[in-house]
PDB file of N, CA and C in Angstrom:
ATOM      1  N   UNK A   1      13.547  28.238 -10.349  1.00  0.00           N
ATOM      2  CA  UNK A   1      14.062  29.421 -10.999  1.00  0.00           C
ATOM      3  C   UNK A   1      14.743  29.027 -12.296  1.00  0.00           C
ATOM      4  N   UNK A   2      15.998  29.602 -12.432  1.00  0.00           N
ATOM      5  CA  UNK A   2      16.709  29.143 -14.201  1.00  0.00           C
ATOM      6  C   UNK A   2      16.367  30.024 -15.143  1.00  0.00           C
ATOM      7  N   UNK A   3      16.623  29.731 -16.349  1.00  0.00           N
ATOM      8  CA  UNK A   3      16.700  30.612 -17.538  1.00  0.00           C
ATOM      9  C   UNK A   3      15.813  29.543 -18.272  1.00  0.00           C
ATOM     10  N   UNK A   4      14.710  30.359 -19.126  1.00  0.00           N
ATOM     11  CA  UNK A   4      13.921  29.554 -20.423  1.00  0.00           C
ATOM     12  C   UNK A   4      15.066  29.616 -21.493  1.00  0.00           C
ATOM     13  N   UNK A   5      15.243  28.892 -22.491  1.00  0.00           N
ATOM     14  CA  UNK A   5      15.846  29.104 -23.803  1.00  0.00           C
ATOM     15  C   UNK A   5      15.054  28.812 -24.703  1.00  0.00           C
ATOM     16  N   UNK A   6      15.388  29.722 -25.751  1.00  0.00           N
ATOM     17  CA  UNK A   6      14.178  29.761 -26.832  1.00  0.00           C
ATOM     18  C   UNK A   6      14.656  28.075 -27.479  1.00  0.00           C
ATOM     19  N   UNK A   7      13.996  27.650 -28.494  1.00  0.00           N
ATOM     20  CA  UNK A   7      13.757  26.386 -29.024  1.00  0.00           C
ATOM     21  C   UNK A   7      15.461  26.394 -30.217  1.00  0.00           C
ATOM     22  N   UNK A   8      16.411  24.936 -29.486  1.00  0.00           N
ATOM     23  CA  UNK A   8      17.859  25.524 -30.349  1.00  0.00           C
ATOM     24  C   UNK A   8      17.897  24.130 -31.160  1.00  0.00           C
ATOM     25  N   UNK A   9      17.694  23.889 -32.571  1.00  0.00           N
ATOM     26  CA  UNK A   9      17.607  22.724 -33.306  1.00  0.00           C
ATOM     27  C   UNK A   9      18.711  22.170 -32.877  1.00  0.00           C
ATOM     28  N   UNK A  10      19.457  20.753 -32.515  1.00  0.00           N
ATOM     29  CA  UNK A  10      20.556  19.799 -32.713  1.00  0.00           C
ATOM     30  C   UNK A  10      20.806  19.291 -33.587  1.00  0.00           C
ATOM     31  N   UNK A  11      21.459  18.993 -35.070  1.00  0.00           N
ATOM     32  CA  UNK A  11      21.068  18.343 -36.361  1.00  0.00           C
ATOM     33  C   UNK A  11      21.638  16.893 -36.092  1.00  0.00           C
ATOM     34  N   UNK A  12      22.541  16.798 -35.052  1.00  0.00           N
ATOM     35  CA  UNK A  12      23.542  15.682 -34.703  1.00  0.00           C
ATOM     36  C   UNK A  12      22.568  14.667 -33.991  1.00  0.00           C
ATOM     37  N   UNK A  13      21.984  15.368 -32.813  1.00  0.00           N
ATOM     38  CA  UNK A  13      20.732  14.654 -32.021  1.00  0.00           C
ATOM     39  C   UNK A  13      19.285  14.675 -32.316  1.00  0.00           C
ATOM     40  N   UNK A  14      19.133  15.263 -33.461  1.00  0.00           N
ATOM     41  CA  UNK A  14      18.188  15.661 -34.241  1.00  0.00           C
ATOM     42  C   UNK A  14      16.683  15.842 -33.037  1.00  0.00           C
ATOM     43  N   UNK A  15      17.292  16.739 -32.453  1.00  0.00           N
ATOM     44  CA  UNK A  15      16.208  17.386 -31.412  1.00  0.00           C
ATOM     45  C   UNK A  15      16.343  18.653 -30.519  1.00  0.00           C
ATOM     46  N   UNK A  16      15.628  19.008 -30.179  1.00  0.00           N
ATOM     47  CA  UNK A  16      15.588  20.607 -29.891  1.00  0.00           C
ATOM     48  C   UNK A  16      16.322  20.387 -28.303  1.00  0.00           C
ATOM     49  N   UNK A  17      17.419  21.294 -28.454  1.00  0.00           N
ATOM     50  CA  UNK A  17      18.687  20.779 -27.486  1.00  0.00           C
ATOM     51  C   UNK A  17      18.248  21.581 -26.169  1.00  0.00           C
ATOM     52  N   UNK A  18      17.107  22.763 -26.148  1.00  0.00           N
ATOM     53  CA  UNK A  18      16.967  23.753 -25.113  1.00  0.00           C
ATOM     54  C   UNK A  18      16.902  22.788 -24.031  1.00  0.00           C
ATOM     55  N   UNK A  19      16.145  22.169 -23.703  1.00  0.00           N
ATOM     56  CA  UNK A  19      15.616  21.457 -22.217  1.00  0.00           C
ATOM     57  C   UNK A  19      17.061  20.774 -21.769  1.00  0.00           C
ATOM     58  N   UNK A  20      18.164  21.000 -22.119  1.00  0.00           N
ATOM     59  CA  UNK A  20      19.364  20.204 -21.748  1.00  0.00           C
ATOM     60  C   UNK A  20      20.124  21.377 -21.008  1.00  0.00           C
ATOM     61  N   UNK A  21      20.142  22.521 -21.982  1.00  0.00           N
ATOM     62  CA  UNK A  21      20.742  23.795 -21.417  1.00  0.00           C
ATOM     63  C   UNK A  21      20.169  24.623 -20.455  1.00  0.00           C
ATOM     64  N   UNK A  22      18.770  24.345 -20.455  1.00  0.00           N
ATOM     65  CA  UNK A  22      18.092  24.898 -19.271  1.00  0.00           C
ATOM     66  C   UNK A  22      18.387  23.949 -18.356  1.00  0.00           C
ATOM     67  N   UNK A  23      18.308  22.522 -17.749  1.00  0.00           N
ATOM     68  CA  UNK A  23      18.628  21.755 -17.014  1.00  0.00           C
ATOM     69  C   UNK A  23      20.675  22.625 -16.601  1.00  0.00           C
ATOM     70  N   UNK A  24      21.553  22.679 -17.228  1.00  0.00           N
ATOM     71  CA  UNK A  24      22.520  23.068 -16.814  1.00  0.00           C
ATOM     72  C   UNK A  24      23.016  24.222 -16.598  1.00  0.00           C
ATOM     73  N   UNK A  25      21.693  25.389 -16.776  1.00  0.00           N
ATOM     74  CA  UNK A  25      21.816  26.485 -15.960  1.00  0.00           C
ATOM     75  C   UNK A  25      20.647  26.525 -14.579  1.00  0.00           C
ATOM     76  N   UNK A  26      20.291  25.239 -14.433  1.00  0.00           N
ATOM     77  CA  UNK A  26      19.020  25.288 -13.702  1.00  0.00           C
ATOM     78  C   UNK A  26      18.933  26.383 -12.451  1.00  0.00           C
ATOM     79  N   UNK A  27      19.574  27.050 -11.559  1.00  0.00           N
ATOM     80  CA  UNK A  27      20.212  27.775 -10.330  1.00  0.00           C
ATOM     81  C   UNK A  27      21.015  29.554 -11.118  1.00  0.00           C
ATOM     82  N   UNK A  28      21.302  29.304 -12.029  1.00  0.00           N
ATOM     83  CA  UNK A  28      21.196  30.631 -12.494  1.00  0.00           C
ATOM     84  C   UNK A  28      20.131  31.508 -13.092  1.00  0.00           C
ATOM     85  N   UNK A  29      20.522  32.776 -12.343  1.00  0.00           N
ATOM     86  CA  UNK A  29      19.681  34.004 -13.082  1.00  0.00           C
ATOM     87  C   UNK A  29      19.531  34.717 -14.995  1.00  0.00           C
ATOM     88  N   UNK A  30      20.593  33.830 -15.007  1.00  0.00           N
ATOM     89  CA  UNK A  30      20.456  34.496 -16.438  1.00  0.00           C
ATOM     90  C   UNK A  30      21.472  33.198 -17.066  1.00  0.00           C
ATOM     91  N   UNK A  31      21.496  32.741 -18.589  1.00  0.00           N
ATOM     92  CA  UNK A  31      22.484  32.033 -19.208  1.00  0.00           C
ATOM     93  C   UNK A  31      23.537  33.121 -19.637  1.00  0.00           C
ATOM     94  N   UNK A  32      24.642  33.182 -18.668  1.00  0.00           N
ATOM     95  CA  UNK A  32      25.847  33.572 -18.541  1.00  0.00           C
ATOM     96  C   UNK A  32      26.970  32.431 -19.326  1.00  0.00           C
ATOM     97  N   UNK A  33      27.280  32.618 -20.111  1.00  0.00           N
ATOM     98  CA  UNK A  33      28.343  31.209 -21.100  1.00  0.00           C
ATOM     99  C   UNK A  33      29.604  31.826 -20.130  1.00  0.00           C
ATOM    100  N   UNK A  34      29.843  33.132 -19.824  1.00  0.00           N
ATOM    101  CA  UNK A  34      31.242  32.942 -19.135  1.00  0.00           C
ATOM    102  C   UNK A  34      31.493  32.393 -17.577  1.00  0.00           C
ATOM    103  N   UNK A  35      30.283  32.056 -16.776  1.00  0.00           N
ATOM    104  CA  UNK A  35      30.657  31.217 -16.279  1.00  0.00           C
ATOM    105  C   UNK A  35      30.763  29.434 -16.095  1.00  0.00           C
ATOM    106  N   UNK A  36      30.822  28.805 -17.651  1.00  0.00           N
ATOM    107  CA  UNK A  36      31.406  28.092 -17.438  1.00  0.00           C
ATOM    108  C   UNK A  36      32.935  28.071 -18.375  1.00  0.00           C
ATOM    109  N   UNK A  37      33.435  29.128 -18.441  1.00  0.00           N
ATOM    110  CA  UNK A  37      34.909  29.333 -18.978  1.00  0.00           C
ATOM    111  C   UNK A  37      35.506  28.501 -17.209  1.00  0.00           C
ATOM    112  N   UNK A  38      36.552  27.496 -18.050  1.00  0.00           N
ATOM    113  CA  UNK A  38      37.627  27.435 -16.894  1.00  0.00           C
ATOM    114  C   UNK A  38      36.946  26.240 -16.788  1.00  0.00           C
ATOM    115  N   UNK A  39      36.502  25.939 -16.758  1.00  0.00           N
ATOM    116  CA  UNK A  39      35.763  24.156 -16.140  1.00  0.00           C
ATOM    117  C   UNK A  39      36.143  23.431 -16.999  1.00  0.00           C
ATOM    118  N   UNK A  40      36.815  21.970 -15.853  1.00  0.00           N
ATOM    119  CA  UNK A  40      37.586  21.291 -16.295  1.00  0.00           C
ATOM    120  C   UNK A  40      36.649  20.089 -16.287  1.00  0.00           C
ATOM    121  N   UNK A  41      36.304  19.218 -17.220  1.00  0.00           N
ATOM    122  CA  UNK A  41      35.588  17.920 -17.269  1.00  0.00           C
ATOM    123  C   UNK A  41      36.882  16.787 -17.777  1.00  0.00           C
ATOM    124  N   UNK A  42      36.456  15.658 -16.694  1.00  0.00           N
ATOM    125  CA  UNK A  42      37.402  14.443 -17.565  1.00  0.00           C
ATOM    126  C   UNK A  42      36.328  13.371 -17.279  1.00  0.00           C
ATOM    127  N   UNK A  43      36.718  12.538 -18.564  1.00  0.00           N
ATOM    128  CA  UNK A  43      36.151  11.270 -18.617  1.00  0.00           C
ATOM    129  C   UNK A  43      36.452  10.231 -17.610  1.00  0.00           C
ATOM    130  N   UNK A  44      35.439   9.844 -17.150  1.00  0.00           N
ATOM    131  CA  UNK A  44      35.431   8.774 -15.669  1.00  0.00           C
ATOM    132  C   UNK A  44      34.718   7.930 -16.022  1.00  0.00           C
ATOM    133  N   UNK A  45      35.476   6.611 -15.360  1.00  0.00           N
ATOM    134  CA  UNK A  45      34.615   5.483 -15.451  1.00  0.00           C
ATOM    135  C   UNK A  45      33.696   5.616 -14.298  1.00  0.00           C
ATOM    136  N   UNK A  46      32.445   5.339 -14.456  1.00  0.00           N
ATOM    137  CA  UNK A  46      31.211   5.634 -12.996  1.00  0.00           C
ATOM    138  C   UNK A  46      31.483   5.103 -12.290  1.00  0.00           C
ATOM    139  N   UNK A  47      31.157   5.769 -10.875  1.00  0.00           N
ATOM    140  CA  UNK A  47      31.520   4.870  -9.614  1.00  0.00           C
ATOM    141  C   UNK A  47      30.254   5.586  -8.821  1.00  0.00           C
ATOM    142  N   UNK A  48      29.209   4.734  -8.082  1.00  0.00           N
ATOM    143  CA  UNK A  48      28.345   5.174  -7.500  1.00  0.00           C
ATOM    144  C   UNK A  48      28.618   6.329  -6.217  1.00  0.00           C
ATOM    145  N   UNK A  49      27.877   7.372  -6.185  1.00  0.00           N
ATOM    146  CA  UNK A  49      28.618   7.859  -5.122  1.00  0.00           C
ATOM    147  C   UNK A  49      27.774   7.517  -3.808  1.00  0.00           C
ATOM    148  N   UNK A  50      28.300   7.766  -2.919  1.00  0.00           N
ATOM    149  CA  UNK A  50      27.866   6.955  -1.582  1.00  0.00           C
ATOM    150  C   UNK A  50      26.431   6.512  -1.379  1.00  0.00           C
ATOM    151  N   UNK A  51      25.803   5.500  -1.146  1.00  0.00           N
ATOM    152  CA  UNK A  51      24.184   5.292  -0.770  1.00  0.00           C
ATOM    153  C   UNK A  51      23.599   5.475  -2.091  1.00  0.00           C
ATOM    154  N   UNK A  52      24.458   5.232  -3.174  1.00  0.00           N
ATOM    155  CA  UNK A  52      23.787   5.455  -4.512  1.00  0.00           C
ATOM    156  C   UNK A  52      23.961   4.476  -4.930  1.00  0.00           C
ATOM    157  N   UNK A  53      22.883   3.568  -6.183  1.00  0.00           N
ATOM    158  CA  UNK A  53      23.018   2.507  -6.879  1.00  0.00           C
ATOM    159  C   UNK A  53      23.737   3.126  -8.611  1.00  0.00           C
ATOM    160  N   UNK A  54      23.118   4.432  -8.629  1.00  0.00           N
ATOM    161  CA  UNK A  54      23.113   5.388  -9.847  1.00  0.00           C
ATOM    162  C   UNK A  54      22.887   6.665  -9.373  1.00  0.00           C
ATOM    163  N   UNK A  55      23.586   7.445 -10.875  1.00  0.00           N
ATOM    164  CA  UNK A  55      23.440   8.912 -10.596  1.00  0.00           C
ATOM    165  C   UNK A  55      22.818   9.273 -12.011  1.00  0.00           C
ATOM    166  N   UNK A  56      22.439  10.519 -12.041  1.00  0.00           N
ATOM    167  CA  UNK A  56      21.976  10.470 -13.818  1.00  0.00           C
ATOM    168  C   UNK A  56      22.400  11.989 -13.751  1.00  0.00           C
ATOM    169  N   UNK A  57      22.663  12.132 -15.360  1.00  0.00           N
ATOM    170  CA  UNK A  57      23.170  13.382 -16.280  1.00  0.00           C
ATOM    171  C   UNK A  57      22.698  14.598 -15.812  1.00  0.00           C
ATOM    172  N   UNK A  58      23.664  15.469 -15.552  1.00  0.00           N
ATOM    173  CA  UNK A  58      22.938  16.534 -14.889  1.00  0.00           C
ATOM    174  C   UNK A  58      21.915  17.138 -16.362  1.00  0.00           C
ATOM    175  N   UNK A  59      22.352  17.054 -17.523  1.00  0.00           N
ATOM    176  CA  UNK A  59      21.591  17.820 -18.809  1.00  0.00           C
ATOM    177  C   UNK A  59      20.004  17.129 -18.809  1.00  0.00           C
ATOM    178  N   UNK A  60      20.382  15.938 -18.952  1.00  0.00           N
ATOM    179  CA  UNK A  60      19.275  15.186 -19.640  1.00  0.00           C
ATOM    180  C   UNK A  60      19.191  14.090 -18.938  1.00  0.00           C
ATOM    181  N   UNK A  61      19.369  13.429 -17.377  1.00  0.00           N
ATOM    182  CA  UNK A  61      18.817  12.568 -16.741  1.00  0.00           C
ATOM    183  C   UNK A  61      19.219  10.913 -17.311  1.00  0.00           C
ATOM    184  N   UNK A  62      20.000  11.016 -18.128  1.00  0.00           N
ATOM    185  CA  UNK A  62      20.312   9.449 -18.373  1.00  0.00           C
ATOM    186  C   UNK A  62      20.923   8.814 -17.547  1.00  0.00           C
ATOM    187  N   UNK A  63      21.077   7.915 -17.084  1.00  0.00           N
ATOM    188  CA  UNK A  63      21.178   6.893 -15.939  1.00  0.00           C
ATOM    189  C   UNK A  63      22.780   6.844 -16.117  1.00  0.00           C
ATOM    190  N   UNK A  64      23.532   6.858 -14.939  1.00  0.00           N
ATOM    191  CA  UNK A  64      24.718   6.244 -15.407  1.00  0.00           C
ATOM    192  C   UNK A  64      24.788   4.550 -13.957  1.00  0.00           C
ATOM    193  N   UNK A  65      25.427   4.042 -14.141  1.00  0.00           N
ATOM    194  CA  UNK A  65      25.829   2.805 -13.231  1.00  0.00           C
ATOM    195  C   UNK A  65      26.850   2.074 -13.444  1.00  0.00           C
ATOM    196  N   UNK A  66      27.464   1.516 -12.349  1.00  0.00           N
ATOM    197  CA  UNK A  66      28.503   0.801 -12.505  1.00  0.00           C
ATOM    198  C   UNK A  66      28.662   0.062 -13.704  1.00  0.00           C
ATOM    199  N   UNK A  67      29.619  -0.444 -14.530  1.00  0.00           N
ATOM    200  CA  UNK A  67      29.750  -1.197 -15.689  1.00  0.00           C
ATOM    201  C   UNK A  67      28.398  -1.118 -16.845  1.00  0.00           C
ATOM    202  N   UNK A  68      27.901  -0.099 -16.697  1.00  0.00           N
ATOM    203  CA  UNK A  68      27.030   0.135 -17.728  1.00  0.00           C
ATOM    204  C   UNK A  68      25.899  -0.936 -17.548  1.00  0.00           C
ATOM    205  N   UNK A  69      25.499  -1.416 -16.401  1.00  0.00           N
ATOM    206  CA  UNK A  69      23.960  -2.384 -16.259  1.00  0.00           C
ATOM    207  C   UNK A  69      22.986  -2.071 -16.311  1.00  0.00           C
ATOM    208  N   UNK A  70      21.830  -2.805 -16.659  1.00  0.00           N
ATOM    209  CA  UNK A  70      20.621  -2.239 -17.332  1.00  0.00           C
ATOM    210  C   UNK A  70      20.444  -1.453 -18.236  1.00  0.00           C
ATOM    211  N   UNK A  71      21.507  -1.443 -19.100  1.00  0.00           N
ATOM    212  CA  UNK A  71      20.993  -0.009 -20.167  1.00  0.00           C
ATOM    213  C   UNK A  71      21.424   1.113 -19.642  1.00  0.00           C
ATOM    214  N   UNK A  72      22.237   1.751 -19.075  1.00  0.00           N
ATOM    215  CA  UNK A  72      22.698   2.517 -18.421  1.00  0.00           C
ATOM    216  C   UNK A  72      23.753   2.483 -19.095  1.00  0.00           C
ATOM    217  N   UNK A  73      24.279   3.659 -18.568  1.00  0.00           N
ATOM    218  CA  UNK A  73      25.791   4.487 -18.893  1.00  0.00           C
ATOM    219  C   UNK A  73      26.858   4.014 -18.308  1.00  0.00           C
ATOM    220  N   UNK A  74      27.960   3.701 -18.583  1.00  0.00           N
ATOM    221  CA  UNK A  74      29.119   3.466 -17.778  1.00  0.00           C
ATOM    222  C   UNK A  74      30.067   4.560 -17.661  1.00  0.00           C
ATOM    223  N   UNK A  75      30.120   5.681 -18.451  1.00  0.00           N
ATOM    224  CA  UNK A  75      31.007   6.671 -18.596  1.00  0.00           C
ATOM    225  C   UNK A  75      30.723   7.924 -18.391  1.00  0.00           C
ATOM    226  N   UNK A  76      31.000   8.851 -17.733  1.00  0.00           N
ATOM    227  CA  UNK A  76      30.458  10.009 -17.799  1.00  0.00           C
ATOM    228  C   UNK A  76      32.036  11.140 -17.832  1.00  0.00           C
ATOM    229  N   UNK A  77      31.182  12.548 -18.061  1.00  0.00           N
ATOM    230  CA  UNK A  77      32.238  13.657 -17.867  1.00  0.00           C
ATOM    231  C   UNK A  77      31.798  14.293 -16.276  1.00  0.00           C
ATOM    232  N   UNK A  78      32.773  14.296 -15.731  1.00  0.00           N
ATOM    233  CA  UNK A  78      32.582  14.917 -14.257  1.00  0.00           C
ATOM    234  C   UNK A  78      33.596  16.162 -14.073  1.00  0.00           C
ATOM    235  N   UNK A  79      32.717  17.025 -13.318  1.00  0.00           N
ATOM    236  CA  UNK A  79      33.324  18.477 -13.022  1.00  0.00           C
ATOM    237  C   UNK A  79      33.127  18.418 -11.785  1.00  0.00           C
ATOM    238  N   UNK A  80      34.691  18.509 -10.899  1.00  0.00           N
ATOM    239  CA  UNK A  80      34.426  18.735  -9.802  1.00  0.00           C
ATOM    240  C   UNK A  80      34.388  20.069  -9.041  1.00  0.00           C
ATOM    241  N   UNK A  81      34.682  21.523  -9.942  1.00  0.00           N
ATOM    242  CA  UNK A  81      34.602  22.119  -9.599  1.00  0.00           C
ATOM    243  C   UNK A  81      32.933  22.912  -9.457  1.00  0.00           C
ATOM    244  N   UNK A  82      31.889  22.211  -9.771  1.00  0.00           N
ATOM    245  CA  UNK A  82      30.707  22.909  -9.709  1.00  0.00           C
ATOM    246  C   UNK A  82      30.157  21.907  -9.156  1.00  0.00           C
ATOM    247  N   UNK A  83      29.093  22.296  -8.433  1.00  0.00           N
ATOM    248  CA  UNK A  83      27.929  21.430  -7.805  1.00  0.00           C
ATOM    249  C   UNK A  83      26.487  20.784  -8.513  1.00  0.00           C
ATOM    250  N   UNK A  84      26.515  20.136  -8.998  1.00  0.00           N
ATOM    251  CA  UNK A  84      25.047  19.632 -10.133  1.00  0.00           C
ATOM    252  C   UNK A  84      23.254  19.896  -8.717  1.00  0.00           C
ATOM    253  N   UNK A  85      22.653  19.663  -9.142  1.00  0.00           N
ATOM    254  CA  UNK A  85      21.141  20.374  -8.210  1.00  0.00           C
ATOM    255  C   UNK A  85      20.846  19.933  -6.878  1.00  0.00           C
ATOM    256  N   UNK A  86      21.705  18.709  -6.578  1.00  0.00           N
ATOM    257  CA  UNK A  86      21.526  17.407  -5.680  1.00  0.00           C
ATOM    258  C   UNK A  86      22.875  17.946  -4.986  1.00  0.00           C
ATOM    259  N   UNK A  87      23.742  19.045  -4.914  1.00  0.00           N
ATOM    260  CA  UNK A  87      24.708  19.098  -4.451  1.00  0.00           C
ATOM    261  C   UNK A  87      26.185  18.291  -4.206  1.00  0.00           C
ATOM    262  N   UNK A  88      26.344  17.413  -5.324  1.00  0.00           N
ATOM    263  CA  UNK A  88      26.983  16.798  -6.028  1.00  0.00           C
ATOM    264  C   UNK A  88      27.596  17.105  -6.865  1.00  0.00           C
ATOM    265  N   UNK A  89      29.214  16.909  -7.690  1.00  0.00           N
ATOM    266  CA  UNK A  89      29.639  17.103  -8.783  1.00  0.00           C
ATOM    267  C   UNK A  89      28.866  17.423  -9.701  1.00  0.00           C
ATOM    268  N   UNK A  90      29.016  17.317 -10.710  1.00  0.00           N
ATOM    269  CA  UNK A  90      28.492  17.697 -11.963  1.00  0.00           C
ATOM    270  C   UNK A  90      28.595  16.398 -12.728  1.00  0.00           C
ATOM    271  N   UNK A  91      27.705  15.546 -13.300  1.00  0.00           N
ATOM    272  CA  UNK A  91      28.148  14.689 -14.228  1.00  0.00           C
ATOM    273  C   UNK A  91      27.000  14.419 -15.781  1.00  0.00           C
ATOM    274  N   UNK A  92      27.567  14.273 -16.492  1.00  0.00           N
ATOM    275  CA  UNK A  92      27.378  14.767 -17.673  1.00  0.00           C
ATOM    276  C   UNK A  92      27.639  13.300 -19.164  1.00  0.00           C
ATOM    277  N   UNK A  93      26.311  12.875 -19.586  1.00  0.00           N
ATOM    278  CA  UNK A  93      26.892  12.296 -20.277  1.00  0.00           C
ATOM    279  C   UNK A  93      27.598  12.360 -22.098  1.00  0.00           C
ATOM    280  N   UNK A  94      28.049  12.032 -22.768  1.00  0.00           N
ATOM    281  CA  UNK A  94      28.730  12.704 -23.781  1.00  0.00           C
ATOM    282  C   UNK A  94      28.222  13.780 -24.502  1.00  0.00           C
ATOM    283  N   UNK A  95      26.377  13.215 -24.905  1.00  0.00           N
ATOM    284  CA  UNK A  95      25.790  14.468 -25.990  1.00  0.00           C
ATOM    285  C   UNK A  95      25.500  15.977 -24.859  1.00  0.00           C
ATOM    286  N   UNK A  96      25.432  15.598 -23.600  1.00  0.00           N
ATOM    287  CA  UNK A  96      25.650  17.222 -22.932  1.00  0.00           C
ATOM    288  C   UNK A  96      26.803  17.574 -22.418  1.00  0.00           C
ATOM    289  N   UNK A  97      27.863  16.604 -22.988  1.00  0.00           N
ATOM    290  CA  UNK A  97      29.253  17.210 -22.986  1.00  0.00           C
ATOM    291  C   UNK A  97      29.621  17.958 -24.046  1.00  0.00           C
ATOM    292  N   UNK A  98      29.272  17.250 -25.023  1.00  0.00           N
ATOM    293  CA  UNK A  98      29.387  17.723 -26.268  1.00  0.00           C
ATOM    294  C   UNK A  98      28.787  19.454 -26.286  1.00  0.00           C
ATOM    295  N   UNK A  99      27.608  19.558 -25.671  1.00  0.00           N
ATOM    296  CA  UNK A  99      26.788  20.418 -25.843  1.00  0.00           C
ATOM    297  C   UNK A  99      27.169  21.544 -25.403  1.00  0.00           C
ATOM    298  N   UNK A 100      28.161  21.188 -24.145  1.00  0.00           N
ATOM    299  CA  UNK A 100      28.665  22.030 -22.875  1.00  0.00           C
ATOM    300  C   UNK A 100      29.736  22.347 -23.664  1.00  0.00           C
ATOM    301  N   UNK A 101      30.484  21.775 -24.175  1.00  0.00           N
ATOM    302  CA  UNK A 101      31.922  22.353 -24.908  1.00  0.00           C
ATOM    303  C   UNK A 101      31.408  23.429 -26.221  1.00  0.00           C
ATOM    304  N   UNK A 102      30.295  23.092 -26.809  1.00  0.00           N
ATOM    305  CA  UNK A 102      29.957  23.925 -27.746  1.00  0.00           C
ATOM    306  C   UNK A 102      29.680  25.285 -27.237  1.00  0.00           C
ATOM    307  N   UNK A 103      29.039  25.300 -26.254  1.00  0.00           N
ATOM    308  CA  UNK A 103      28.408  26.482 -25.393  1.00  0.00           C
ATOM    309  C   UNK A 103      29.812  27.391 -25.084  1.00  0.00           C
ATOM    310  N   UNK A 104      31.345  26.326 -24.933  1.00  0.00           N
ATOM    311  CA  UNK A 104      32.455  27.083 -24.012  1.00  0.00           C
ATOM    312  C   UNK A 104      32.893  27.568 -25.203  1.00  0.00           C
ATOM    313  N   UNK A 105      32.839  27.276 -26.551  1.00  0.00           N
ATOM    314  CA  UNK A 105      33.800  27.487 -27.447  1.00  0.00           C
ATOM    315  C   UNK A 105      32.718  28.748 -28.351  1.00  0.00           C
ATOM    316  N   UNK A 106      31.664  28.621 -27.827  1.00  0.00           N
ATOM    317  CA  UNK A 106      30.494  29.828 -28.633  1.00  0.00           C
ATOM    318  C   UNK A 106      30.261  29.126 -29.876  1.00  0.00           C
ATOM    319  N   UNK A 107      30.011  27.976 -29.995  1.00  0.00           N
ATOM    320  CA  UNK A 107      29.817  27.416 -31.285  1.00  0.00           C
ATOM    321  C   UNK A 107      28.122  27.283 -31.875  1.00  0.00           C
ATOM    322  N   UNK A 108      27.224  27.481 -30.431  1.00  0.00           N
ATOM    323  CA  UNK A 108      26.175  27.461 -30.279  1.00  0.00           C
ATOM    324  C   UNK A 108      26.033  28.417 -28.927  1.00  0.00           C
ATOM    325  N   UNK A 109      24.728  29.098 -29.292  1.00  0.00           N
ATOM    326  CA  UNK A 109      24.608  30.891 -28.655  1.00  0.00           C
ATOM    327  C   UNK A 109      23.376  30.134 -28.460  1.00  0.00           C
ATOM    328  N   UNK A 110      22.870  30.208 -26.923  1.00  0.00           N
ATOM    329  CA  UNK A 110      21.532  30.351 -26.689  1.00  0.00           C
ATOM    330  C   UNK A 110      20.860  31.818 -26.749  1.00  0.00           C
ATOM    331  N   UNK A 111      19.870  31.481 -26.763  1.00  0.00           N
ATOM    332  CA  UNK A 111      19.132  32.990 -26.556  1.00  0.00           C
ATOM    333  C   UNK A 111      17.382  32.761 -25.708  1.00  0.00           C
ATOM    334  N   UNK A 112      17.787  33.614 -24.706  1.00  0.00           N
ATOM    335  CA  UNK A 112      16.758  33.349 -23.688  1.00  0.00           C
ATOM    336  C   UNK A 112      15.319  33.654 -24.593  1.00  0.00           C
ATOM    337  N   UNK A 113      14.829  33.196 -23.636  1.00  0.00           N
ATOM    338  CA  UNK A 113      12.756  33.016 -24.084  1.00  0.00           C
ATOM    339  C   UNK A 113      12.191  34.103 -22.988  1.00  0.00           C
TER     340      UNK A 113
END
């Protein structure tokens, strides 16, 4: 299910940011921006969560792992008040943090497809 978003340029990531915002409304009916008013993200150092070697970005799938091995992430933003698709926190690495704060502050307006 989820919401399509029409095609939203990034000039920073210099790439079309939709497939990140559809990934973080993936379980909603419509892209609603007011429900993520109120969500609190803090920066965490990664810690595998149980029976996990890695977890990856709920936006865009980048790897995170302990101390940043293999090319991987060491840092992420985690929300514990929402559940990511796997029924897990939410974790998020900076450019779909970034992306997510733009979305809270209306700095960038999707518009469905």
């Amino acid at each position: 299910m989820g919401v399509r978003i029409a095609p939203l340029w990034s000039d920073k990531l210099q790439e079309d940011i939709s497939w990140r915002i559809e990934n973080l409304f993936w379980d909603w009916e419509d892209c609603d921006i007011k429900r993520l008013q109120g969500l609190q993200f803090e920066l965490w150092e990664y810690e595998p969560s149980e029976g996990n070697d890695h977890d990856d970005c709920d936006g865009c799938w980048a790897k995170f792992m302990k101390d940043g091995m293999h090319n991987t992430l060491a840092n992420c933003y985690r929300c514990d008040s929402v559940q990511g698709q796997d029924g897990r926190v939410i974790l998020l690495c900076a450019d779909c943090f970034n992306i997510t704060k733009q979305l809270i502050e209306q700095k960038i307006v999707p518009v469905t497809a």
